[in-house]
PDB file of N, CA and C in Angstrom:
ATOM      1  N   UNK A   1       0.845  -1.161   0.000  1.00  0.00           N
ATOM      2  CA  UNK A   1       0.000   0.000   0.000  1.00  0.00           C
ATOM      3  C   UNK A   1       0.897   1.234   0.000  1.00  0.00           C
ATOM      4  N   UNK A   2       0.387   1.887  -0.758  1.00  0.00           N
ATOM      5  CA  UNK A   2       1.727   3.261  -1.173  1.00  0.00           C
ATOM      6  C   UNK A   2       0.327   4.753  -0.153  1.00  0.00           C
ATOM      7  N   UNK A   3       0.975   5.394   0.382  1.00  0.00           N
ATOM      8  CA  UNK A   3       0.621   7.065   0.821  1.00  0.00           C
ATOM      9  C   UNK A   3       1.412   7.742   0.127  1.00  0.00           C
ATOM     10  N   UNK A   4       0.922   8.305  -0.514  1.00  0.00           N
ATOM     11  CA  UNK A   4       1.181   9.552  -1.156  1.00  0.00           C
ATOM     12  C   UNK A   4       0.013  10.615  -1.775  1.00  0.00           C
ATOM     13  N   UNK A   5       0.747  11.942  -1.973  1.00  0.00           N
ATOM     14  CA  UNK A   5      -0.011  13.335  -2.634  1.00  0.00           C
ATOM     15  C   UNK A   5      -0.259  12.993  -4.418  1.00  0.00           C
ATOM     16  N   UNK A   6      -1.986  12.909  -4.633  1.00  0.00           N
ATOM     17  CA  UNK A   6      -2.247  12.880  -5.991  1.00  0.00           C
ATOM     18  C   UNK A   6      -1.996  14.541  -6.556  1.00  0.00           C
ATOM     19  N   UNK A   7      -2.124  14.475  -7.709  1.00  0.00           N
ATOM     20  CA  UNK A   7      -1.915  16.013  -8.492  1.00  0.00           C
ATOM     21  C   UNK A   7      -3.433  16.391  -8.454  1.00  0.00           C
ATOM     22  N   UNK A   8      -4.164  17.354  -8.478  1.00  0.00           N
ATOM     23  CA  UNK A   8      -5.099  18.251  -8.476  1.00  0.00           C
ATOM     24  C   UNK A   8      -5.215  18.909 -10.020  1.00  0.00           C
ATOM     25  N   UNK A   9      -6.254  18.627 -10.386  1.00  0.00           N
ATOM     26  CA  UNK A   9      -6.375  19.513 -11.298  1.00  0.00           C
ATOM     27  C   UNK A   9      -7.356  20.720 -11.436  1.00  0.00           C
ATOM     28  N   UNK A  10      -6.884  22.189 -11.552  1.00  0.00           N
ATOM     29  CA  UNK A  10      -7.869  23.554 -11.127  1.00  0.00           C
ATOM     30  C   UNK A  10      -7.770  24.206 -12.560  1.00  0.00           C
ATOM     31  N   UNK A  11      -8.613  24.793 -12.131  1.00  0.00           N
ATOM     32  CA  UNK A  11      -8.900  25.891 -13.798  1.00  0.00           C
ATOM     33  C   UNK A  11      -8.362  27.142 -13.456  1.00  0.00           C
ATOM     34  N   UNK A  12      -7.573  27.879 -13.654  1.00  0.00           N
ATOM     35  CA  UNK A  12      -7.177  28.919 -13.191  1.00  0.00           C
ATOM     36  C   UNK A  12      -7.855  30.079 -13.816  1.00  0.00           C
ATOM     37  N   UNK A  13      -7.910  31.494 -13.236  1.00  0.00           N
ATOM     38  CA  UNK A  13      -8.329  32.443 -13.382  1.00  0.00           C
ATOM     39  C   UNK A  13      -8.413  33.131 -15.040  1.00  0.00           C
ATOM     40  N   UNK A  14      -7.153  32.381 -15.805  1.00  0.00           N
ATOM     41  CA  UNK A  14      -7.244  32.379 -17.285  1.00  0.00           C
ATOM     42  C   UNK A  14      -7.657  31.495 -17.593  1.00  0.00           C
ATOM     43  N   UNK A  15      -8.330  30.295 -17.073  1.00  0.00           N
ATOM     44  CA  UNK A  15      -9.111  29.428 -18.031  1.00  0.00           C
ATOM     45  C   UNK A  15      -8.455  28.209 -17.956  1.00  0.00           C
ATOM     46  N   UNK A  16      -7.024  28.383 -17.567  1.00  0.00           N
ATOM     47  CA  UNK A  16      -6.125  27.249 -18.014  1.00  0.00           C
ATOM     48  C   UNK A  16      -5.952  26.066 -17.201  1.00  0.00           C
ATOM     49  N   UNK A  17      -5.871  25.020 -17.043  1.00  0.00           N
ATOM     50  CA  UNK A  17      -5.396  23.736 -16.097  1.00  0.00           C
ATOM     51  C   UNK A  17      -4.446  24.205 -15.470  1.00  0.00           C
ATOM     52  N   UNK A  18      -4.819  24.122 -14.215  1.00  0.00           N
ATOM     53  CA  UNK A  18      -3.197  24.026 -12.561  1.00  0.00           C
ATOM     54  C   UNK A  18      -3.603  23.105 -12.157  1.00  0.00           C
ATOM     55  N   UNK A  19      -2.140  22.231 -12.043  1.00  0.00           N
ATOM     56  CA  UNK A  19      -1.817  21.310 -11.496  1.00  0.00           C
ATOM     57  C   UNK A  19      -1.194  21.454 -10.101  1.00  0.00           C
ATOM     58  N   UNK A  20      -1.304  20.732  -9.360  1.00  0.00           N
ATOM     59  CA  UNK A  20      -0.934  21.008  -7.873  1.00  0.00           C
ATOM     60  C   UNK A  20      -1.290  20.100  -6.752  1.00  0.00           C
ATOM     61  N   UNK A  21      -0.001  19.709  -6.329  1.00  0.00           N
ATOM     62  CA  UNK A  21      -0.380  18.459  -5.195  1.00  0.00           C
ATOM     63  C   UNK A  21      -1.737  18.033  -4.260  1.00  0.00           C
ATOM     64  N   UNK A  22      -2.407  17.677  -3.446  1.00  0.00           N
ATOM     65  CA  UNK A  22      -3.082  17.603  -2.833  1.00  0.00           C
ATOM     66  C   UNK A  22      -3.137  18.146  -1.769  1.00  0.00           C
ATOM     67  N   UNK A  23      -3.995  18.629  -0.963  1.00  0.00           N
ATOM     68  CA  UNK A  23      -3.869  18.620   0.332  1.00  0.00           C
ATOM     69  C   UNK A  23      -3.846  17.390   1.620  1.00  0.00           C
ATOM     70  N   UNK A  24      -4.457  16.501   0.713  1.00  0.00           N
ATOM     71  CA  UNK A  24      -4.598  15.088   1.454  1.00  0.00           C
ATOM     72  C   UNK A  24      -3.724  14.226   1.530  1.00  0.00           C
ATOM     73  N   UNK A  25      -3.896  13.203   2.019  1.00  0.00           N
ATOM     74  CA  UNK A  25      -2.712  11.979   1.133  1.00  0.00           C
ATOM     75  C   UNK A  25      -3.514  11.010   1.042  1.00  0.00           C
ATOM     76  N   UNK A  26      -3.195  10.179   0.120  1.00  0.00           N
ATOM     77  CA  UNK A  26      -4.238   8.968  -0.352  1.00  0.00           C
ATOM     78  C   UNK A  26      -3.374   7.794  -0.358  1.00  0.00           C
ATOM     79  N   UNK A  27      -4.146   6.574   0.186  1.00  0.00           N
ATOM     80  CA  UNK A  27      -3.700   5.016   0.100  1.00  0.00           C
ATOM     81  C   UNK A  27      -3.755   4.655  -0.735  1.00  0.00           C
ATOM     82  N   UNK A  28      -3.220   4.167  -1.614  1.00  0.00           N
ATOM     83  CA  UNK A  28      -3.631   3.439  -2.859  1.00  0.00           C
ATOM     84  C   UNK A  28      -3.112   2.344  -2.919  1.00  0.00           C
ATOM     85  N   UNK A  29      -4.167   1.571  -3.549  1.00  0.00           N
ATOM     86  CA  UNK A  29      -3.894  -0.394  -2.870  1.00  0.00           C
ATOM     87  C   UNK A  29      -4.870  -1.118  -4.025  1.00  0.00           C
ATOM     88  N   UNK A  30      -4.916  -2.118  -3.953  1.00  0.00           N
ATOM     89  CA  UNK A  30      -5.469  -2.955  -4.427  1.00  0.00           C
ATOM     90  C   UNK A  30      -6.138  -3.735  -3.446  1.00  0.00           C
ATOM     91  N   UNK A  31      -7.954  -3.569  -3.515  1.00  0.00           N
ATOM     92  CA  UNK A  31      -8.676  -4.474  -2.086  1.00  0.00           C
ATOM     93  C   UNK A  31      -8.363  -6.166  -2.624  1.00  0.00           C
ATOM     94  N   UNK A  32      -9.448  -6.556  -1.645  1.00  0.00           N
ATOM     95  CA  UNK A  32      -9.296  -7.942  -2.000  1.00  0.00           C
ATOM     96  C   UNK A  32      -9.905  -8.570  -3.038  1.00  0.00           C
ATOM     97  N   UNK A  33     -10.692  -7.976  -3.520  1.00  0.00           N
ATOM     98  CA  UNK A  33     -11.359  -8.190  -5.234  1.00  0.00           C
ATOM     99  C   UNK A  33     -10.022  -7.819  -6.340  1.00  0.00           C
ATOM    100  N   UNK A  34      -9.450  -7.334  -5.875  1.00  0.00           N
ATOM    101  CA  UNK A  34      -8.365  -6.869  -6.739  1.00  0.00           C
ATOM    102  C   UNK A  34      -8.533  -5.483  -7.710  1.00  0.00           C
ATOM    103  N   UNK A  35      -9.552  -4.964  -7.323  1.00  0.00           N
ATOM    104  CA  UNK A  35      -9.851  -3.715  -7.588  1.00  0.00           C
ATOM    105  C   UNK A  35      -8.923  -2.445  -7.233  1.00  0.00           C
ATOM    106  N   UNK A  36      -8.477  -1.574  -8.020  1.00  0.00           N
ATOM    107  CA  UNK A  36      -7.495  -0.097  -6.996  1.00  0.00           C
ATOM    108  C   UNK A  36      -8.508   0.827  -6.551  1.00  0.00           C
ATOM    109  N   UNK A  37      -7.842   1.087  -5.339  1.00  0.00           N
ATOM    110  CA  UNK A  37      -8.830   2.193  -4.952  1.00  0.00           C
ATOM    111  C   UNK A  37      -7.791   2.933  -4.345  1.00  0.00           C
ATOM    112  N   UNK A  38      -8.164   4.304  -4.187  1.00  0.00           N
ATOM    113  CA  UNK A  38      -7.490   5.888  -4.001  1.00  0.00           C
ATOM    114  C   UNK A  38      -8.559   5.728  -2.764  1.00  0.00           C
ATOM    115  N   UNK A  39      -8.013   5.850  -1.484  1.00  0.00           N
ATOM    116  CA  UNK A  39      -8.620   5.981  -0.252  1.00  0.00           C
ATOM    117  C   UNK A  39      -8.107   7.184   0.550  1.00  0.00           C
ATOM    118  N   UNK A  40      -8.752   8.627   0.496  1.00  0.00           N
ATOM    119  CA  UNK A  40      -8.408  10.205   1.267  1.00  0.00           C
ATOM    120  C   UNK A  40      -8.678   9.371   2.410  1.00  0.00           C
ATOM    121  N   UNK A  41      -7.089  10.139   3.081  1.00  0.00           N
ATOM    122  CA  UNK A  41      -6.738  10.414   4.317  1.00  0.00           C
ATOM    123  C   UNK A  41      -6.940  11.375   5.113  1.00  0.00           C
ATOM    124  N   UNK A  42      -5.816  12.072   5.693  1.00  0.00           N
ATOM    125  CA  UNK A  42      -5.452  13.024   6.522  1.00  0.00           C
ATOM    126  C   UNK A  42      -3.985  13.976   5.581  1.00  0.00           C
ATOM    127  N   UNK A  43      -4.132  14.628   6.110  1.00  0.00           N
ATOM    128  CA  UNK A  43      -2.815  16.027   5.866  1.00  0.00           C
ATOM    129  C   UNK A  43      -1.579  15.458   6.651  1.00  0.00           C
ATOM    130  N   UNK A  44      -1.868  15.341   7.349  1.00  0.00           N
ATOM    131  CA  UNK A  44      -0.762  14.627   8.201  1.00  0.00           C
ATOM    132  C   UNK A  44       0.047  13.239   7.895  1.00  0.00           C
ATOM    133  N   UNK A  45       0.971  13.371   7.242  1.00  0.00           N
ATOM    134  CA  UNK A  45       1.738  12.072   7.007  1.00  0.00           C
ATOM    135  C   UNK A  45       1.732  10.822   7.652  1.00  0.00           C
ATOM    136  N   UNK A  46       2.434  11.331   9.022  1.00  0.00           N
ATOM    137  CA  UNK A  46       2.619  10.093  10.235  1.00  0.00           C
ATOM    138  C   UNK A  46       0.846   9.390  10.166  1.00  0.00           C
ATOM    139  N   UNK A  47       0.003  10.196  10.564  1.00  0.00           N
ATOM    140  CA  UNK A  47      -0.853   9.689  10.982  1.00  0.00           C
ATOM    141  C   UNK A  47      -1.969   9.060   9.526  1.00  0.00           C
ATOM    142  N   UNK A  48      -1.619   9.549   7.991  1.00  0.00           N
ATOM    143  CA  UNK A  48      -1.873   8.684   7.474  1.00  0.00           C
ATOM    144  C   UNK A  48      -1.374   7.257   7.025  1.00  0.00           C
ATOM    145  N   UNK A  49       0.150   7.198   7.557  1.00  0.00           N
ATOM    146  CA  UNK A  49       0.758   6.061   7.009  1.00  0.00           C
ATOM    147  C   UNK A  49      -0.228   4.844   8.141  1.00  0.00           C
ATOM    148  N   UNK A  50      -0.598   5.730   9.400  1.00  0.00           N
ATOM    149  CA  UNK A  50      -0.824   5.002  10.378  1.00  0.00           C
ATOM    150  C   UNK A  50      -1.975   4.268  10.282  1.00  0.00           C
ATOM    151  N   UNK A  51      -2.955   4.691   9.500  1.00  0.00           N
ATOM    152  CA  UNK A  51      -4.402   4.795   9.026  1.00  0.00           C
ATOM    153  C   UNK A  51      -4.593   3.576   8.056  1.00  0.00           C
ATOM    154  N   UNK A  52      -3.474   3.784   6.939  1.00  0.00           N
ATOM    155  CA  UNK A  52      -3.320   2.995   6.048  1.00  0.00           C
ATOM    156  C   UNK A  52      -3.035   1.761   6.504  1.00  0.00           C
ATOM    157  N   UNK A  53      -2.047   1.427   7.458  1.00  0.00           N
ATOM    158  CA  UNK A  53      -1.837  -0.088   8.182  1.00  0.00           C
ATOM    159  C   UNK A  53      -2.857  -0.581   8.773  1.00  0.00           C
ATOM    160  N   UNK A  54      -3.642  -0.031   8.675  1.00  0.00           N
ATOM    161  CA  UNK A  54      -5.245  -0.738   9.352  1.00  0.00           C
ATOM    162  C   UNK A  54      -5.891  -0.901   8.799  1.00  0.00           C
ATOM    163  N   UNK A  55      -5.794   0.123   7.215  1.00  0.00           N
ATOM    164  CA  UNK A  55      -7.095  -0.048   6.205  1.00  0.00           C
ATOM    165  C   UNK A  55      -6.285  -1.293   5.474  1.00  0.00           C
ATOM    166  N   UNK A  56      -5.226  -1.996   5.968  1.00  0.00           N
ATOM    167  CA  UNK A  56      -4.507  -3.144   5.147  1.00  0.00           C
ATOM    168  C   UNK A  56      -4.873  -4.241   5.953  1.00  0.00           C
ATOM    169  N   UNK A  57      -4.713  -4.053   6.868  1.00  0.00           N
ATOM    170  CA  UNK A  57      -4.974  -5.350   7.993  1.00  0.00           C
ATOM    171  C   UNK A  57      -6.714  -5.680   7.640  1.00  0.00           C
ATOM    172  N   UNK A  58      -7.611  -4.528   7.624  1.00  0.00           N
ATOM    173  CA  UNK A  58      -8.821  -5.158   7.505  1.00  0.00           C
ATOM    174  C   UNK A  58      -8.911  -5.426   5.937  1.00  0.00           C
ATOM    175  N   UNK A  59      -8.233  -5.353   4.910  1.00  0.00           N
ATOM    176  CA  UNK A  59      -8.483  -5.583   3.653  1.00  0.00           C
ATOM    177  C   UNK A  59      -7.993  -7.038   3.399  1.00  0.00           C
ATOM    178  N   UNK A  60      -6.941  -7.446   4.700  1.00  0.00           N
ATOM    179  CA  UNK A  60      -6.230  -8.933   4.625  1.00  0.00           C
ATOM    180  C   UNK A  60      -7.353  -9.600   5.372  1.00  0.00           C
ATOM    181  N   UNK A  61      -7.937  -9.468   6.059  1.00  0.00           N
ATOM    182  CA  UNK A  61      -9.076 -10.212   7.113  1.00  0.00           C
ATOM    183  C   UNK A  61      -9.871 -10.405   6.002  1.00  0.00           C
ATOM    184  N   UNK A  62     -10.567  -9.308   5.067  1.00  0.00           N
ATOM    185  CA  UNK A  62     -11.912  -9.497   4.270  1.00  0.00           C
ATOM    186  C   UNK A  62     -11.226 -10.532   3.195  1.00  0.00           C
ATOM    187  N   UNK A  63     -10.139 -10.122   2.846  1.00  0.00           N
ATOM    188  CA  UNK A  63      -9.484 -11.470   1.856  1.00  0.00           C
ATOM    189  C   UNK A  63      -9.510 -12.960   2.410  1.00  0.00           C
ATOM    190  N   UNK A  64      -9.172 -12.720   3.535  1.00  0.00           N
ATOM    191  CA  UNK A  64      -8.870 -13.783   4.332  1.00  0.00           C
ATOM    192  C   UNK A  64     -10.209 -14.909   4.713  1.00  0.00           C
ATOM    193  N   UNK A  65     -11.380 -13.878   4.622  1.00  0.00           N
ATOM    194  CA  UNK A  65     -12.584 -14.421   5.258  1.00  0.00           C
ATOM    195  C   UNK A  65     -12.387 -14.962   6.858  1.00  0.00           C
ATOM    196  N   UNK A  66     -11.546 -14.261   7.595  1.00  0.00           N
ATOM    197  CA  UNK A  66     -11.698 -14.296   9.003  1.00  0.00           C
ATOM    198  C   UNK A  66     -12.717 -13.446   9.683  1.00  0.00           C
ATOM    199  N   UNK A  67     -12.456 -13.798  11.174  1.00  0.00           N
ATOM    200  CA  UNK A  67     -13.328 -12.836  12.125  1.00  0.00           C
ATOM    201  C   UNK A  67     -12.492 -11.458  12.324  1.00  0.00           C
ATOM    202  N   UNK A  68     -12.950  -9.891  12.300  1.00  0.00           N
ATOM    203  CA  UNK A  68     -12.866  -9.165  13.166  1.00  0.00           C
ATOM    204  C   UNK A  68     -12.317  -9.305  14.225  1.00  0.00           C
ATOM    205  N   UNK A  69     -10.433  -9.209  14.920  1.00  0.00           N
ATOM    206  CA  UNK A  69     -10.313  -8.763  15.846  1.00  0.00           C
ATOM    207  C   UNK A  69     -11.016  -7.668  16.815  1.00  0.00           C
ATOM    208  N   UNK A  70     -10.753  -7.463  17.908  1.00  0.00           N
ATOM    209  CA  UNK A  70     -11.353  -6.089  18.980  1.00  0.00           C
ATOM    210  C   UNK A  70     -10.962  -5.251  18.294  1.00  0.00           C
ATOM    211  N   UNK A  71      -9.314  -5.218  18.101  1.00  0.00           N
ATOM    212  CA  UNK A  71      -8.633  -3.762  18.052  1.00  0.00           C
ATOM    213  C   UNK A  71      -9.386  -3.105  16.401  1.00  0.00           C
ATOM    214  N   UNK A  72      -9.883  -4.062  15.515  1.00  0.00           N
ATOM    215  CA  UNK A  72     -10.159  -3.765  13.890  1.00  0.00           C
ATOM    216  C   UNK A  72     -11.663  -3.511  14.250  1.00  0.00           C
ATOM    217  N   UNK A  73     -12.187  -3.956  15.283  1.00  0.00           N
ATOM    218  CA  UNK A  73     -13.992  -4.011  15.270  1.00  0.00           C
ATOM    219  C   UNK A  73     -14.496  -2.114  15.630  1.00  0.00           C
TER     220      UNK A  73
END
């Protein structure tokens, strides 16, 4: 699972395309269907990398067809 800033795309005041990082940061992964998905976070780095290790752990459980730990419930 990768965190990182997607590019933005804005229309600027002449009309024209601006490009420009995000304010967010996004997970991007592959679930357990094998589908990609772009999952917004937080602004905050640390605490999205942190976010993301959980949105992985429950994406390995739903693959997995296990139970819900406490700490994931």
């Amino acid at each position: 699972m990768k965190v990182r800033k997607l590019v933005v795309h804005e229309a600027g005041a002449d009309g024209k395309r601006i490009k420009r990082p995000s304010t967010k940061f996004y997970a991007i992964f592959a679930d357990w269907s094998a589908a990609l998905r772009r999952l917004p976070l937080l602004e905050d780095r640390r605490a999205s990398e942190n976010l993301s290790r959980i949105v992985g752990r429950l994406n390995n459980v739903r693959a997995g067809g296990d139970v819900l730990t406490p700490d994931l419930a």
